[in-house]
Protein backbone atom coordinates (compact mmCIF):
# COMPACT_ATOMS: atom_id res chain seq x y z
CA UNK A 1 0.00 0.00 0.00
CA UNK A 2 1.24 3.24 -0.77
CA UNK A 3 2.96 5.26 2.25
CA UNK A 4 0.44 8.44 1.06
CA UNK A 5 -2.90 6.01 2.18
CA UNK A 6 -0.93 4.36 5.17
CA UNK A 7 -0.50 7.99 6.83
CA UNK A 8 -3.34 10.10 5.21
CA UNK A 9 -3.94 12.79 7.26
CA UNK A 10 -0.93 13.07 9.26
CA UNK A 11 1.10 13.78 6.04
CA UNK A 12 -1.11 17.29 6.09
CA UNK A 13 0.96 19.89 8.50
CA UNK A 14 -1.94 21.37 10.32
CA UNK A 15 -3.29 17.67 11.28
CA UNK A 16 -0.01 16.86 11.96
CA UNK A 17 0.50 19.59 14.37
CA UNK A 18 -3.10 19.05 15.93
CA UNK A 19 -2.08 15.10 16.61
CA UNK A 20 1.07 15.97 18.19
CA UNK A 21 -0.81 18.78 20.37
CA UNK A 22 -2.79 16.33 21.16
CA UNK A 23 -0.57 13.74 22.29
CA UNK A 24 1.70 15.35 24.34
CA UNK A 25 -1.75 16.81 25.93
CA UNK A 26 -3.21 13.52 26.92
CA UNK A 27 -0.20 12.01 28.04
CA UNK A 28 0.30 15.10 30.38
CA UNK A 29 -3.40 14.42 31.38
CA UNK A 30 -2.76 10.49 31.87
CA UNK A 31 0.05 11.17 34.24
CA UNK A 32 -2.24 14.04 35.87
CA UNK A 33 -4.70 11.17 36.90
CA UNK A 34 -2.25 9.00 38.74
CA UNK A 35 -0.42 12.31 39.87
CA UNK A 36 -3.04 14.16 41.36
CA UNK A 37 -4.47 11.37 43.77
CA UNK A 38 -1.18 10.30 45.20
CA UNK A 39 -0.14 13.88 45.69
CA UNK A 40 -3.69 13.64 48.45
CA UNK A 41 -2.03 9.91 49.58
CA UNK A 42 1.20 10.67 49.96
CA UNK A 43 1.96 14.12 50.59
CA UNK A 44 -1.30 15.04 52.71
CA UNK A 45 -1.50 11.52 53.96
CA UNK A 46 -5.37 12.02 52.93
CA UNK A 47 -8.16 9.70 54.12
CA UNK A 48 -9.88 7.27 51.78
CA UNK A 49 -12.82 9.80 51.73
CA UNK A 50 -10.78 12.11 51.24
CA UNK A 51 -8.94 10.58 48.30
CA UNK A 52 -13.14 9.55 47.07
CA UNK A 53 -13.70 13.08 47.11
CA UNK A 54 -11.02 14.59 45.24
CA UNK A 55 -11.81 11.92 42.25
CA UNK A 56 -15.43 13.20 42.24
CA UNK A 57 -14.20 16.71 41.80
CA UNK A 58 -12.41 15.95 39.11
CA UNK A 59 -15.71 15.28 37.25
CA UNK A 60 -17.47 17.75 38.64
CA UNK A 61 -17.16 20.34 35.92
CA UNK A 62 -19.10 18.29 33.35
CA UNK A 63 -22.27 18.57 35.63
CA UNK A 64 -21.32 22.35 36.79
CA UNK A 65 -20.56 23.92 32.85
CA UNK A 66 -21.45 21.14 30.88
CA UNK A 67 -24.10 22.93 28.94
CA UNK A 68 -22.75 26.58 28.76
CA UNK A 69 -19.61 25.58 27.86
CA UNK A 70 -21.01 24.54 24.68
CA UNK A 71 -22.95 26.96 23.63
CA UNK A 72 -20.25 29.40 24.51
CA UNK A 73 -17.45 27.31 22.43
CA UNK A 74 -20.11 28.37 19.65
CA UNK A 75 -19.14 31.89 20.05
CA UNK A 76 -15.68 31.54 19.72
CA UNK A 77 -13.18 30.42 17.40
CA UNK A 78 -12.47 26.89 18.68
CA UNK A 79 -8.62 26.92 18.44
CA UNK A 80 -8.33 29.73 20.58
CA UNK A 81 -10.31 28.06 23.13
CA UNK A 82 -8.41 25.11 23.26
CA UNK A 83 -5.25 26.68 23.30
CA UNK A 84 -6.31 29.45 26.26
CA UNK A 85 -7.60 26.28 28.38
CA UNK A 86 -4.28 24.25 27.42
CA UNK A 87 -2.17 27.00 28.87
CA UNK A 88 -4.60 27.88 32.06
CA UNK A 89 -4.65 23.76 32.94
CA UNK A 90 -0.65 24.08 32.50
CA UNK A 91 -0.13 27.26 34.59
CA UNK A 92 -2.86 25.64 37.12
CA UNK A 93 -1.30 22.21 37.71
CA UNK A 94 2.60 24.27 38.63
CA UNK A 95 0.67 25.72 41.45
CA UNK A 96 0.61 22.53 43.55
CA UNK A 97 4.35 21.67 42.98
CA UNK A 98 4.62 25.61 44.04
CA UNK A 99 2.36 25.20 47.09
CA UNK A 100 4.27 22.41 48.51
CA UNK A 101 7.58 23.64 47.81
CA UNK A 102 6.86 26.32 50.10
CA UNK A 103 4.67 24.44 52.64
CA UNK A 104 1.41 25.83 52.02
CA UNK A 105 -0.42 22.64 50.24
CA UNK A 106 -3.46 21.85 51.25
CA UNK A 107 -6.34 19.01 50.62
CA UNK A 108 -8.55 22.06 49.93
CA UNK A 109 -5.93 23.58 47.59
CA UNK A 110 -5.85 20.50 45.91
CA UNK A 111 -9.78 20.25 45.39
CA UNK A 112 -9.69 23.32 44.33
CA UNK A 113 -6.88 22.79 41.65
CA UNK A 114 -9.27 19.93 40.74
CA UNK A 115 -12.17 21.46 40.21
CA UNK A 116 -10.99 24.24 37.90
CA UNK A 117 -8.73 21.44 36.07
CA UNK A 118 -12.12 20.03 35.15
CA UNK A 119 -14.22 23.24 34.10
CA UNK A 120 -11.38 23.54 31.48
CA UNK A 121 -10.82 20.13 30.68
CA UNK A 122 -14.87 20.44 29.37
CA UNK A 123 -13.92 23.65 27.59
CA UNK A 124 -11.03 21.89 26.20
CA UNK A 125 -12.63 18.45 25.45
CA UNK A 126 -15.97 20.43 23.70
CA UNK A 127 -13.95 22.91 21.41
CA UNK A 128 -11.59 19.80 20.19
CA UNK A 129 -14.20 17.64 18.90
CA UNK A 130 -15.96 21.00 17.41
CA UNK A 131 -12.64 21.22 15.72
CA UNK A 132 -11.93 18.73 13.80
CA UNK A 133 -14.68 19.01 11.20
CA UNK A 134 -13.22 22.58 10.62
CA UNK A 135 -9.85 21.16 9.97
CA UNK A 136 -9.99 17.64 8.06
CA UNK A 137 -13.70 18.36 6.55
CA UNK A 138 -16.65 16.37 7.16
CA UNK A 139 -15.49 13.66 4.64
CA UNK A 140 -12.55 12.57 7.02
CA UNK A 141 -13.45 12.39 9.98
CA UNK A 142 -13.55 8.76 10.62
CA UNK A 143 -10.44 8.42 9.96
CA UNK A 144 -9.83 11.79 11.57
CA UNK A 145 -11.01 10.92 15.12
CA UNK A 146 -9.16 7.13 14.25
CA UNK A 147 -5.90 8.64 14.62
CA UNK A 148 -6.17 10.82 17.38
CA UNK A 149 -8.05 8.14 19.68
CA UNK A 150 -4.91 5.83 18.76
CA UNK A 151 -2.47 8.54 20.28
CA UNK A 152 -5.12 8.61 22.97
CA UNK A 153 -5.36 4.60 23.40
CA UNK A 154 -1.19 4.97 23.20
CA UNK A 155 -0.89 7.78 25.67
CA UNK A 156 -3.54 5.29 27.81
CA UNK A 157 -0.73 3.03 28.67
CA UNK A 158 2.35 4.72 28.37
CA UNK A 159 1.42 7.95 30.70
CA UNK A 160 0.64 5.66 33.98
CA UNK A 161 4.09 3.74 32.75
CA UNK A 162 5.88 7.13 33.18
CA UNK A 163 4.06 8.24 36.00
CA UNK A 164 5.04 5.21 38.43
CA UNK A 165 8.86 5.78 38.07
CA UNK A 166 8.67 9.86 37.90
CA UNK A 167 6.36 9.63 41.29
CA UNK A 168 9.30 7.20 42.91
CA UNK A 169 11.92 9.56 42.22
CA UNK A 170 10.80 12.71 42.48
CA UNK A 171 7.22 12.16 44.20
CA UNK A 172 3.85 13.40 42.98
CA UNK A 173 4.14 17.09 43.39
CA UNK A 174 7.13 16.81 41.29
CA UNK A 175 5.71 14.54 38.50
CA UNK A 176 2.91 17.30 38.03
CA UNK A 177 5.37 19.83 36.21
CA UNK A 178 5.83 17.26 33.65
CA UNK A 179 2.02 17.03 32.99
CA UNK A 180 2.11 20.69 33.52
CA UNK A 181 5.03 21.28 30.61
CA UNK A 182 3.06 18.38 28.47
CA UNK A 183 -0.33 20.70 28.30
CA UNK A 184 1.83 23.94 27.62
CA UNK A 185 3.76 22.40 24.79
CA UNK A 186 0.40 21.05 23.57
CA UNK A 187 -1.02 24.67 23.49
CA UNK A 188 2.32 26.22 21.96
CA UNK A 189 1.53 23.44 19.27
CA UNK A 190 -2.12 24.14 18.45
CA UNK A 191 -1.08 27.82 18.39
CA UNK A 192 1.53 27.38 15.30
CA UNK A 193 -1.81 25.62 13.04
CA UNK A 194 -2.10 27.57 9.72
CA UNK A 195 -5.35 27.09 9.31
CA UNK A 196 -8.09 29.49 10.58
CA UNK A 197 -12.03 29.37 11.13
CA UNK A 198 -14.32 31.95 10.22
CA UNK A 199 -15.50 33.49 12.81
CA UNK A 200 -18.76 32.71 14.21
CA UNK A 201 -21.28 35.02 13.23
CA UNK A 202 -23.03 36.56 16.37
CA UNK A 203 -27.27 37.05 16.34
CA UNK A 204 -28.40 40.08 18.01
CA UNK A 205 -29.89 39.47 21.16
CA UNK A 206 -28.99 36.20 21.30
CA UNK A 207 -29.24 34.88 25.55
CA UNK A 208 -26.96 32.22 26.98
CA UNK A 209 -30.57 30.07 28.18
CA UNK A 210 -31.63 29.89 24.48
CA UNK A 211 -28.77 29.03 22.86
CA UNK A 212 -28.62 25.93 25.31
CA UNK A 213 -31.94 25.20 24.65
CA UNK A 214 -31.52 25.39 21.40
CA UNK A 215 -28.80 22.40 21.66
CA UNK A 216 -30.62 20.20 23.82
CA UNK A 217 -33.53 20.34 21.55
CA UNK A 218 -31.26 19.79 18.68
CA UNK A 219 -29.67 16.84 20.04
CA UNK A 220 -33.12 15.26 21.80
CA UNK A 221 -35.36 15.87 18.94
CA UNK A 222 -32.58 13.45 16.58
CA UNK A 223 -33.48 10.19 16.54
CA UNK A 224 -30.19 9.83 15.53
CA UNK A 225 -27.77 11.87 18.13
CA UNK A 226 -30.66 11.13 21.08
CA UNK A 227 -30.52 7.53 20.63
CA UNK A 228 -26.05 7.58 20.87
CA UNK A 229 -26.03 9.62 24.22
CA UNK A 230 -29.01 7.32 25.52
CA UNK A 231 -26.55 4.44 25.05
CA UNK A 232 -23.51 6.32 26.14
CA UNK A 233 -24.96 7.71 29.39
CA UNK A 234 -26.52 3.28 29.92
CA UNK A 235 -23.09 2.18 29.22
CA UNK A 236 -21.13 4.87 31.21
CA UNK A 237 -23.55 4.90 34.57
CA UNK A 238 -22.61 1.08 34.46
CA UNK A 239 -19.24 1.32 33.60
CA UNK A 240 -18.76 3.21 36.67
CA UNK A 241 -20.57 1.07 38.82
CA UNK A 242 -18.17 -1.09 37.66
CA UNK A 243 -14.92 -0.10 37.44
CA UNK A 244 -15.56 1.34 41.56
CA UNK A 245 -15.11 -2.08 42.32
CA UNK A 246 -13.21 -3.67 39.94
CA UNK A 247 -9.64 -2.67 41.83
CA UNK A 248 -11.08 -4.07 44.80
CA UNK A 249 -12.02 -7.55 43.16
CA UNK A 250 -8.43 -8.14 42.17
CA UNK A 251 -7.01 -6.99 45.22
CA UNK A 252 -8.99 -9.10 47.64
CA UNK A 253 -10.77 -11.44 45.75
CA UNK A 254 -8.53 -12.63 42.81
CA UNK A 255 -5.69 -12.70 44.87
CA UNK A 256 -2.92 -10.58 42.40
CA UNK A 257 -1.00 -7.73 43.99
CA UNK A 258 -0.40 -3.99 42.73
CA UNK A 259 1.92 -5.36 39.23
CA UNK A 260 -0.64 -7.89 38.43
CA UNK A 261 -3.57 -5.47 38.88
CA UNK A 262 -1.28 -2.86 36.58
CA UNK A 263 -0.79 -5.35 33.67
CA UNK A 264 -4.31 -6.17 33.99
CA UNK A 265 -5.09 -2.05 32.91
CA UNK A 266 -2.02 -1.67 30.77
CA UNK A 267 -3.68 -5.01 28.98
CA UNK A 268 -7.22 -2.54 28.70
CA UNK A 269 -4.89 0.57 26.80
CA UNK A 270 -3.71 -2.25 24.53
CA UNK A 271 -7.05 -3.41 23.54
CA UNK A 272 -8.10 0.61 23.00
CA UNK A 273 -4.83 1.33 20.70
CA UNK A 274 -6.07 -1.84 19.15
CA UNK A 275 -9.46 -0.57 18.33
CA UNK A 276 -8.21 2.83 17.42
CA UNK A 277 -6.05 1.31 14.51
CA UNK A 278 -8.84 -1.03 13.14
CA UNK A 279 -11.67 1.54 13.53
CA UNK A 280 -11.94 3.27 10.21
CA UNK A 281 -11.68 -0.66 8.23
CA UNK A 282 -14.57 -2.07 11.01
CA UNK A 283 -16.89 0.93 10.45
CA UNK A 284 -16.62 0.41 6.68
CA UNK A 285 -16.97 -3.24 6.94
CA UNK A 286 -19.86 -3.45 9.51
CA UNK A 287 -21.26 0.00 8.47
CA UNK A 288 -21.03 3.17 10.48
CA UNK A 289 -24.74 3.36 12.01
CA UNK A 290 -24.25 -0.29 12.82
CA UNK A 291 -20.80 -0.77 14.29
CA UNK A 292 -22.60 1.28 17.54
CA UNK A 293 -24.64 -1.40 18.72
CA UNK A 294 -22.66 -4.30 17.62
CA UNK A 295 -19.30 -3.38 19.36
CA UNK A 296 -21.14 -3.07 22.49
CA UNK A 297 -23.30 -6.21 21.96
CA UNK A 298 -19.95 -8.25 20.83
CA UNK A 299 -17.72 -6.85 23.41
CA UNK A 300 -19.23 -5.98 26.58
CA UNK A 301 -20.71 -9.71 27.74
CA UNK A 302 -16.75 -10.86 27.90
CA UNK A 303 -16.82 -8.38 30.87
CA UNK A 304 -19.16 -11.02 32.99
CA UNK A 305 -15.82 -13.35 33.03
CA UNK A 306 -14.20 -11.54 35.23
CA UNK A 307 -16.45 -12.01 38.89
CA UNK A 308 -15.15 -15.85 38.19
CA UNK A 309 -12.16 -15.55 37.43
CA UNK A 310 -9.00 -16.81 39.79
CA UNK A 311 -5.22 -16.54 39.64
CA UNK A 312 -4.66 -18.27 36.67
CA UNK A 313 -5.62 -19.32 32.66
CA UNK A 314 -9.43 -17.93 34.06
CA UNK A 315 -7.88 -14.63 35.32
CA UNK A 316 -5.70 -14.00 32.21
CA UNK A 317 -8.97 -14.60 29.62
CA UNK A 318 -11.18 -12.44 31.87
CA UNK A 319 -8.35 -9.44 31.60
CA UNK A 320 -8.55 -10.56 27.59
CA UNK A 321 -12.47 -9.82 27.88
CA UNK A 322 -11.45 -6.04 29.46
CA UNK A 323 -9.15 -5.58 26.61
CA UNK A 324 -11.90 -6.28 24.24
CA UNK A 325 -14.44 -4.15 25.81
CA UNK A 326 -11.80 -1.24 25.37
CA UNK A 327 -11.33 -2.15 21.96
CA UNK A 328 -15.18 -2.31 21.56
CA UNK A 329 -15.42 1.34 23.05
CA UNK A 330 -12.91 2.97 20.72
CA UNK A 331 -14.56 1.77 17.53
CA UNK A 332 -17.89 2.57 18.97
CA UNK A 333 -16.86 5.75 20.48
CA UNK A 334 -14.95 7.02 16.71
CA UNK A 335 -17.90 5.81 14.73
CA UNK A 336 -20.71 7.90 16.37
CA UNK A 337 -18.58 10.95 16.85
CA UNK A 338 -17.54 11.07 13.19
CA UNK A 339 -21.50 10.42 12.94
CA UNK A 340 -22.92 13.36 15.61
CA UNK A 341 -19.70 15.90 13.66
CA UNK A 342 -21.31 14.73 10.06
CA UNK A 343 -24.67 15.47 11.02
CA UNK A 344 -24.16 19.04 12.92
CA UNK A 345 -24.09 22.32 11.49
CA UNK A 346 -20.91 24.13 12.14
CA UNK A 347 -23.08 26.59 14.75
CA UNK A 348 -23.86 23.85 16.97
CA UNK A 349 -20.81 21.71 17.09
CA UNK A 350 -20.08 22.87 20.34
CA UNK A 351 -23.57 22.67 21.86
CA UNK A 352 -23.97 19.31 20.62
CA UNK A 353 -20.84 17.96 21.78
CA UNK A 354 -21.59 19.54 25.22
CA UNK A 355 -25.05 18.42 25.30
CA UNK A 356 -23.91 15.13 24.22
CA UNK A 357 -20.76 15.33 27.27
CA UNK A 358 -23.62 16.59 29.53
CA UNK A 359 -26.27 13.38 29.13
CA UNK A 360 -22.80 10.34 28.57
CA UNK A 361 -21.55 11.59 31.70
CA UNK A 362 -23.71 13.21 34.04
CA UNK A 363 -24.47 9.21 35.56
CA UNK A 364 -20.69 8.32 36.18
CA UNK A 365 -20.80 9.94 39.83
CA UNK A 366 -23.86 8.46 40.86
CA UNK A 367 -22.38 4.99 38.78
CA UNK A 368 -19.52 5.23 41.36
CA UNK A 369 -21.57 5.62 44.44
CA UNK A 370 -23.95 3.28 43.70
CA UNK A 371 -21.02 0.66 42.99
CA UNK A 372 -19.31 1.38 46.35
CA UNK A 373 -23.09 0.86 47.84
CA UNK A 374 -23.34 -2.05 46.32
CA UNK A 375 -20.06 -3.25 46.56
CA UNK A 376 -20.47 -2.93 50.64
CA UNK A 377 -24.09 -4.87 50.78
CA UNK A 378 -23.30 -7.64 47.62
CA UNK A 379 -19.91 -7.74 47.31
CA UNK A 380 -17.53 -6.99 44.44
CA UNK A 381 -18.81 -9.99 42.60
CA UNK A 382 -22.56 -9.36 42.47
CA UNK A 383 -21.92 -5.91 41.24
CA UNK A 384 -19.75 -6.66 38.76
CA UNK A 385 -22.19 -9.16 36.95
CA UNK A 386 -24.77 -6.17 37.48
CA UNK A 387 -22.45 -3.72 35.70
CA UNK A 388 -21.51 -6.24 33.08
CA UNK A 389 -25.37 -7.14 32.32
CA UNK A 390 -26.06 -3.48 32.22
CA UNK A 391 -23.24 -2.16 30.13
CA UNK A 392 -24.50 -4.86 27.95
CA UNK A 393 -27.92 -3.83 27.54
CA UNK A 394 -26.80 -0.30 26.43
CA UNK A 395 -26.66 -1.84 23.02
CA UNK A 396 -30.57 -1.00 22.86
CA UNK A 397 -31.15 2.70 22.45
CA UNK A 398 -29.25 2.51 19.03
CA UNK A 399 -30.60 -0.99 18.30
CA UNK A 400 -34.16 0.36 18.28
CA UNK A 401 -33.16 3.87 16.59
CA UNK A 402 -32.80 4.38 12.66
CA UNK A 403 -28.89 2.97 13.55
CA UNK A 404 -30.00 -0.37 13.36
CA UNK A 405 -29.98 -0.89 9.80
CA UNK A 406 -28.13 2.08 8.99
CA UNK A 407 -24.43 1.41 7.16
CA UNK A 408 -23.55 5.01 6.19
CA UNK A 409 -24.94 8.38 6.73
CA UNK A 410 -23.80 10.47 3.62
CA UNK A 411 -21.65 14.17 4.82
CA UNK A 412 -23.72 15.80 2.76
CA UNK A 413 -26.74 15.43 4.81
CA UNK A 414 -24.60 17.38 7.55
CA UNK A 415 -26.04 20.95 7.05
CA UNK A 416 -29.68 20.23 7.37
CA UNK A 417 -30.27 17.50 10.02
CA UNK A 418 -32.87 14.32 9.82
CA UNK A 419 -35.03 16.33 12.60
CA UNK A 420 -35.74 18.91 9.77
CA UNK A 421 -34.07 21.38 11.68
CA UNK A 422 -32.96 24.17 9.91
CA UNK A 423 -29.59 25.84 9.39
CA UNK A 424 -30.21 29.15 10.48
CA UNK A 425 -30.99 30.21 13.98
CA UNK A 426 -34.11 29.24 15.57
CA UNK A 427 -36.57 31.89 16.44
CA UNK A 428 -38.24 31.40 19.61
CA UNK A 429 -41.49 29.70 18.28
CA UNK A 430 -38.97 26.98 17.47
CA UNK A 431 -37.82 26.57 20.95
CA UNK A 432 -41.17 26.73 22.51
């Protein structure tokens, strides 16, 4: 094959220079997750509630500017956006290294640190995928969102690979200024991209409350876009539920020790780089409306081996079954966002992708609570057959939606969406 249609896209400088930012971006953010915590554990010598606590903060900024962060990425020109909240999160995370340099660190400064990380992580995370179509064009995105989920799925295993060994020699404090530098560069990068967006054009009068509206309706009123973030927020609530126990399982019930359970999650980033790099040829093969529900109905019930399994063949073919359900979740997760970009105007990218971040997500808190609950009354076992028949059964919001028989959704469609919405603003008859 010729090297031109091996690389594709990356052989176009502004891609290029979007995939690097983007890499060095999530692998500062992969170390930030391992970072952050042990920074609470170590350095503050923090409580397991404590340590609960700070992880719920981190997602707190979905549920807190979820919605207005879309509609105001919709004002803006998105590489701005992502390079402003690139820099803040850089600046932001050198404060704790800072704080306990000169003895002033706090669990509260650290929650706080937290919480702001995650109001501009949504900003962040909402103007990239509102990017992309403005950069590769609608007729590329599959394989546009292919490549950069690979350097996610790489970044998946190889930041918590650096982060171990940086946190033993310099501790976690320390280890942040290398996620800090990795989201700085990653700005600096985005920043040197040739290409520019029009900017949005601004409606008189236009109010904050409508515009959100206006997303939410767009999204909910799609058959389409209402029946993917149905699934999403199914599968995520119970992949919560799940994962809150699933540490605890192979700690006390399976028997393997801290490497074991670590090869058992490095084995979970293989299976997403793995999905990454076959996404684009499984969404042409199955179809891209289709490959939704399938991946989830042929992946997720291999997560049900794991409440049996032992130290041992059973252990190592349950971890196999959470490699596939990663591998599952990439090629779902890059064939309905190349879908919900194709079929969005270029005004509501960002309101749809927040919307869309606002429903997938706002269960994974009360997922995690409800898996500790049930963790505590059933044990780990019981609720991780409940999250595996659950995660399961999110296959049926896009099973019983027009995705079911749906192969390919043309990029033309994209400007005026199945809903019969139209492609200017909406008065406010529309929104009543």
């Amino acid at each position: 094959m010729p090297k031109a249609l091996r690389t594709g896209l990356l052989r176009e400088r502004d891609f290029g220079r979007l995939f690097a930012a983007t890499a060095l971006g999530q692998l500062g953010d992969r170390i930030t997750f391992l970072a952050l915590p042990w920074v609470a554990i170590a350095a503050l010598d923090a409580d397991e509630f404590q340590v609960g606590l700070l992880a719920a903060t981190t997602t707190a900024g979905s549920l807190l500017v979820g919605l207005p962060a879309g509609a105001w990425v919709d004002r803006t020109r998105k590489r701005s956006t992502m390079i402003g909240a690139d820099l803040a999160r850089a600046l932001l995370l050198s404060t704790i290294p800072a704080a306990w340099w000169a003895d002033l660190l706090t669990i509260r400064w650290l929650y706080a640190v937290a919480l702001v990380h995650g109001v501009l992580t949504v900003f962040f995370d909402v103007a990239h995928v509102s990017y992309l179509p403005h950069l590769v064009g609608r007729g590329r995105l599959v394989e546009g969102n292919a490549k950069l989920s690979a350097v996610r799925s790489v970044t998946s295993i190889g930041g918590p690979a650096m982060a171990g060994p940086l946190i033993g020699l310099g501790g976690a404090p320390v280890t942040l200024l290398v996620s800090s530098a990795g989201m700085a560069v990653s700005g600096l990068l985005a920043a040197t991209i040739r290409a520019r967006e029009r900017k949005p054009e601004r409606s008189e009068r236009r109010r904050l409350g409508r515009e959100i509206k206006e997303g939410l309706i767009f999204v909910l009123r799609s058959p389409v876009l209402r029946a993917i973030v149905l699934g999403d927020a199914v599968f995520n609530f119970f992949l919560a539920l799940y994962q809150a126990v699933l540490l605890v399982f192979l700690e006390r019930e399976a028997g393997i020790g801290s490497f074991g359970t670590g090869l058992v999650l490095s084995g979970m980033g293989c299976g997403a780089l793995l999905g990454a790099l076959s996404a684009t040829r499984v969404s042409k093969r199955v179809g891209q409306g289709r490959v939704i529900w399938v991946a989830i109905l042929v992946t997720c019930p291999s997560t049900a081996l794991m409440p049996s399994a032992r130290p041992g063949w059973s252990l190592c073919v349950a971890a196999v079954g959470l490699a596939a359900l990663s591998m599952g979740g990439v090629v779902r997760v890059v064939a309905q966002s190349s879908l919900q970009q194709a079929l969005t105007p270029d005004r509501l990218l960002g309101r749809m992708s927040a919307t869309a971040r606002f429903v997938s997500w706002g269960g994974i808190p009360l997922g995690g609570l409800l898996g500790g609950a049930s963790g505590s009354l059933f044990g780990a076992a019981a609720t991780l057959w409940i999250g595996a028949a659950g995660m399961t059964l999110s296959f049926l919001p896009a099973f019983l939606s027009p995705l079911r028989p749906t192969r390919t959704w043309p990029a033309e469609h994209a400007p005026t969406h199945p809903t019969g919405l139209p492609k200017e603003p909406m008065d406010d008859a529309d929104l009543c």
